[in-house]
Protein backbone atom coordinates (compact mmCIF):
# COMPACT_ATOMS: atom_id res chain seq x y z
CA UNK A 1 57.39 41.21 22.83
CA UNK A 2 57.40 45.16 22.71
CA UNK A 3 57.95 46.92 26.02
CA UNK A 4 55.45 48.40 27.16
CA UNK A 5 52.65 46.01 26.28
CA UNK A 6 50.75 44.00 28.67
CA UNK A 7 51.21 40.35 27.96
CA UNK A 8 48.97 37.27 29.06
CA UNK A 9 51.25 34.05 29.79
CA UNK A 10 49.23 30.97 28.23
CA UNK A 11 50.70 28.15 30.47
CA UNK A 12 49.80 25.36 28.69
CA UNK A 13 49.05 22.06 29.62
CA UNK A 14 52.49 20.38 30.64
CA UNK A 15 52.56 22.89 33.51
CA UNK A 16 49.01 23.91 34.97
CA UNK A 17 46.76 21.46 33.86
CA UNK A 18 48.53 18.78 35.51
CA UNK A 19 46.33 15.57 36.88
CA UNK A 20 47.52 15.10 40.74
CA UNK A 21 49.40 12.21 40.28
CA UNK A 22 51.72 14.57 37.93
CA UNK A 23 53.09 15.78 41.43
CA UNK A 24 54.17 12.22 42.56
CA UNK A 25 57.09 10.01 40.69
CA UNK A 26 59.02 6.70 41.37
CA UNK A 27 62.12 9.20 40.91
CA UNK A 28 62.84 12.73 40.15
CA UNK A 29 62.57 14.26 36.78
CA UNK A 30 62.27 17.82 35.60
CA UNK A 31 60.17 18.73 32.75
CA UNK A 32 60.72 21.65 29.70
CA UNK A 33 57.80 23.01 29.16
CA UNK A 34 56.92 25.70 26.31
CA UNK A 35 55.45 28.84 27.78
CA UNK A 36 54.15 31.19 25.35
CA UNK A 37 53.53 35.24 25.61
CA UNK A 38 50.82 36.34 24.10
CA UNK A 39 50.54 40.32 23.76
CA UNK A 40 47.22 41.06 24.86
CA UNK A 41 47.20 44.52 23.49
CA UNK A 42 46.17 44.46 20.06
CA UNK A 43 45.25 47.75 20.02
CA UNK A 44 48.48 49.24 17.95
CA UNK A 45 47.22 47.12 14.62
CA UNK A 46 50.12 44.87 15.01
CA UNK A 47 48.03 42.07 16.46
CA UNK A 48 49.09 39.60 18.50
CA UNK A 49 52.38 37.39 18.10
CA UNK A 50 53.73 34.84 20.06
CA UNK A 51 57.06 34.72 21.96
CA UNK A 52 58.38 30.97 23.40
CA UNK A 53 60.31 31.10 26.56
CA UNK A 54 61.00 28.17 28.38
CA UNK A 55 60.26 27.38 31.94
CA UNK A 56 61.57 24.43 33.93
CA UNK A 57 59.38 22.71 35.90
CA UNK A 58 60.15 20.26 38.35
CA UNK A 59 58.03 17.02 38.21
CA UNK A 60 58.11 14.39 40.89
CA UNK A 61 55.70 11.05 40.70
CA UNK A 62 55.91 8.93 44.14
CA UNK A 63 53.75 6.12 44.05
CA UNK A 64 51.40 6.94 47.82
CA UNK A 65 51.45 4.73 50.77
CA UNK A 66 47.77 5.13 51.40
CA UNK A 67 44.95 6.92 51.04
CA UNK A 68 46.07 10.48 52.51
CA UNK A 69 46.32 12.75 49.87
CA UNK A 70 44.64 11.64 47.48
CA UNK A 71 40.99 10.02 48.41
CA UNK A 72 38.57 12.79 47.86
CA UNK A 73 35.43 11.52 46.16
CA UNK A 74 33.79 13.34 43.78
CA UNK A 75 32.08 13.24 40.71
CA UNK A 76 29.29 10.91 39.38
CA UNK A 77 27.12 7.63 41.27
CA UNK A 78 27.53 9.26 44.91
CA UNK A 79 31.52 10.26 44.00
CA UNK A 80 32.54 6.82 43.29
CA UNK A 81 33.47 8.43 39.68
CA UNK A 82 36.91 10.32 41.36
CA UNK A 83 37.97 7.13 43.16
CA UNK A 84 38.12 5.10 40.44
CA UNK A 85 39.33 7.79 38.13
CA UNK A 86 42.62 8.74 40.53
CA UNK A 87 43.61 5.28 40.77
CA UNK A 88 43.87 4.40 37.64
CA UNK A 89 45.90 7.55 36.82
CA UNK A 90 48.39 6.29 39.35
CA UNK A 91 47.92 3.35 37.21
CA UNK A 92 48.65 4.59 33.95
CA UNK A 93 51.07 7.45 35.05
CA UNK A 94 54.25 6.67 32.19
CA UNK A 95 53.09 2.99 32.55
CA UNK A 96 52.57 2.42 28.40
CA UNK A 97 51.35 -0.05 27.07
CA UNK A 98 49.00 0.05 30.05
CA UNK A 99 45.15 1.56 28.77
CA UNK A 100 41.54 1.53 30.35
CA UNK A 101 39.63 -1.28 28.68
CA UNK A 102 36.38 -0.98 30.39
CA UNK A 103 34.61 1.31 32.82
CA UNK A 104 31.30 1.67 34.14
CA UNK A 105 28.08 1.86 32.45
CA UNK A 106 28.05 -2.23 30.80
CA UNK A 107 24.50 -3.26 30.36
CA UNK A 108 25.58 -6.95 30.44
CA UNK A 109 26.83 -9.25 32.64
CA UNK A 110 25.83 -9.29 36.32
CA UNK A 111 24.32 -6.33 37.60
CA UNK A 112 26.02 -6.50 40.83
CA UNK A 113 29.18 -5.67 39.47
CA UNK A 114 30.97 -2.27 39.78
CA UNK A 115 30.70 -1.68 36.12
CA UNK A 116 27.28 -2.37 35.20
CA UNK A 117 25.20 0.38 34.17
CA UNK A 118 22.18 0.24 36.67
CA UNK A 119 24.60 0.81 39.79
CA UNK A 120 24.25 4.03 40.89
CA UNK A 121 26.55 3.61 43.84
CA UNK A 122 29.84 2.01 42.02
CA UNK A 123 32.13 3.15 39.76
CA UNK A 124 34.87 1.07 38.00
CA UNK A 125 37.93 0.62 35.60
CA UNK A 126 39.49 -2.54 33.92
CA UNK A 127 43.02 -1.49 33.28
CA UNK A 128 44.90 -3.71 30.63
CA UNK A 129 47.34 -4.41 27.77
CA UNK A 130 46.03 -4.65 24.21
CA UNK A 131 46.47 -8.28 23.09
CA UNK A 132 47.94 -9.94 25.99
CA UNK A 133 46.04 -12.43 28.03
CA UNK A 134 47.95 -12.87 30.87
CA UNK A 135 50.05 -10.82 33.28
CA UNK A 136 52.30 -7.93 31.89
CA UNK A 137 55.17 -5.98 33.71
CA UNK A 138 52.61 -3.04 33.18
CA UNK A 139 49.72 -4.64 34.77
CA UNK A 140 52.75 -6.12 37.51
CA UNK A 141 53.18 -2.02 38.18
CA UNK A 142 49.53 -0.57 37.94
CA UNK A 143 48.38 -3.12 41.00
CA UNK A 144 51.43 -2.53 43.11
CA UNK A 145 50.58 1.05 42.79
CA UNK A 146 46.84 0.94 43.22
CA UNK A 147 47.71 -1.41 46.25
CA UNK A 148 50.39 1.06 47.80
CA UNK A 149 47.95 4.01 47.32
CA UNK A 150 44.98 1.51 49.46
CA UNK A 151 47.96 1.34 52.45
CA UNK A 152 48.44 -2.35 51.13
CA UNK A 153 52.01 -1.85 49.68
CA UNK A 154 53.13 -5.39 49.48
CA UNK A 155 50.23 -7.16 47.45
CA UNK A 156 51.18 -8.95 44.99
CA UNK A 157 47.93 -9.92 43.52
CA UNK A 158 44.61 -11.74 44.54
CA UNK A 159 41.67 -9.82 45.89
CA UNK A 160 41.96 -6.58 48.00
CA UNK A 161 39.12 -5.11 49.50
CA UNK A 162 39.43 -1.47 51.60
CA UNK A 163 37.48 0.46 53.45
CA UNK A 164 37.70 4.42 53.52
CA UNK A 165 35.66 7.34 54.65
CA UNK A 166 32.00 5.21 53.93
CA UNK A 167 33.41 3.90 50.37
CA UNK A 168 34.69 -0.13 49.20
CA UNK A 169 37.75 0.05 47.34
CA UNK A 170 38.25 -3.59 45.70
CA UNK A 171 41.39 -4.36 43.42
CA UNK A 172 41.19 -7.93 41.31
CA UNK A 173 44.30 -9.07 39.94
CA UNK A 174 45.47 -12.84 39.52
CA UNK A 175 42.66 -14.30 40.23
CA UNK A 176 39.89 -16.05 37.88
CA UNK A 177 38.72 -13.84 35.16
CA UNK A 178 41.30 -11.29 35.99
CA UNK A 179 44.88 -12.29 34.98
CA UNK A 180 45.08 -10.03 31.91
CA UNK A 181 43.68 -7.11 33.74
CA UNK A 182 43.51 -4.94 37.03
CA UNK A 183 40.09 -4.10 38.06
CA UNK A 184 39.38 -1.52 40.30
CA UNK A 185 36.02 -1.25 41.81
CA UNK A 186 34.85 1.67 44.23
CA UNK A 187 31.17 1.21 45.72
CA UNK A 188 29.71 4.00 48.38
CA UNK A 189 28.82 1.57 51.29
CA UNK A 190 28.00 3.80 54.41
C-alpha cells in the first residue's frame, strides 16, 4: 500500500466473525489469521490491490460450567432457536466427525417432540456421526460438553432435563432410541 492512501482492513472471518464458543477452548491455541488491506481510494486510476499482513489472534475454547455466559435466547419459536443452536456449537466446536443430523421442523413422528414441525415453542438438534450406530468418542465429548454448559458436568449419559430463565433444556444420550446420537431439546415452559 502507497502512503498516503486511506485503507479499509477486511478482517475476515477467522477473526471477527467468530461464533461465541470460538472464545472458549479445552486448551490454549493461537490462531494466524490473513488480514488483508484494501486501498479504498481508487481515485488515482490504479484501483484497488490487496496487501496480506498477518495478525495473531489468540483463541481459547473452555468447555462452560453452566449456563452463565452463554444462555441468551433468541431467535425463532419464542427463542428456543439460540438455545439449541449454542449448544450444539459447543458440541461441534473441533469435534469432527461430529455433524447435525436433524433439527426442528419434522412433520413425522410424534408431535410432542422438540423437533416436530407444529411446535412453536421447541427447538431441537440431533447431533451424530455418519454411519455409526452406537456411541462415538465424538458423541462421548459433545454430551459432556452440552452437560457441563447445563451446570451438570459429570453426566455421563441418560436423560438430563434443566431448567433456566422460563426455558426446558433436555439432553438424550444412552438411552433407547438415542445411543448413536445426542439430542438436545429446548422448549419455552414459563
Amino acid at each position: 500500500m502507497r502512503r498516503g492512501g486511506r485503507a479499509a482492513v477486511a478482517v475476515l472471518g477467522a477473526v471477527a466473525g467468530l461464533s461465541f464458543w470460538a472464545a472458549y477452548a479445552s486448551s490454549p491455541k493461537t490462531a494466524l489469521a490473513e488480514v488483508w488491506v484494501q486501498r479504498a481510494d481508487a481515485g488515482d486510476g490504479v484501483g484497488a490491490e490487496a496487501v496480506p499482513a498477518a495478525a495473531v489472534v489468540p483463541v481459547v475454547f473452555a468447555v462452560p460450567e453452566g449456563p452463565e455466559g452463554w444462555f441468551a435466547p433468541s431467535g425463532r419459536n419464542q427463542g428456543t432457536e439460540a438455545i439449541a443452536t449454542a449448544l450444539a456449537e459447543l458440541a461441534l466446536h473441533e469435534n469432527a466427525p461430529l455433524y447435525v443430523s436433524s433439527g426442528w421442523g419434522r412433520t413425522t413422528g410424534a408431535v410432542a417432540s422438540d423437533h416436530h414441525a407444529s411446535r412453536t415453542d421447541s427447538w431441537a438438534v440431533d447431533l451424530a456421526v455418519r454411519g455409526s450406530s452406537s456411541p462415538t468418542p465424538a458423541t462421548r465429548t459433545a454430551a459432556a460438553r452440552i452437560a457441563s454448559a447445563l451446570g451438570e458436568p459429570g453426566w455421563g449419559g441418560g436423560i438430563l432435563t434443566k431448567h433456566i430463565s422460563g426455558y426446558r433444556v433436555q439432553v438424550l444420550w444412552l438411552v433407547a432410541g438415542h445411543f448413536d446420537h445426542v439430542h438436545v431439546g429446548v422448549r419455552k415452559v414459563g
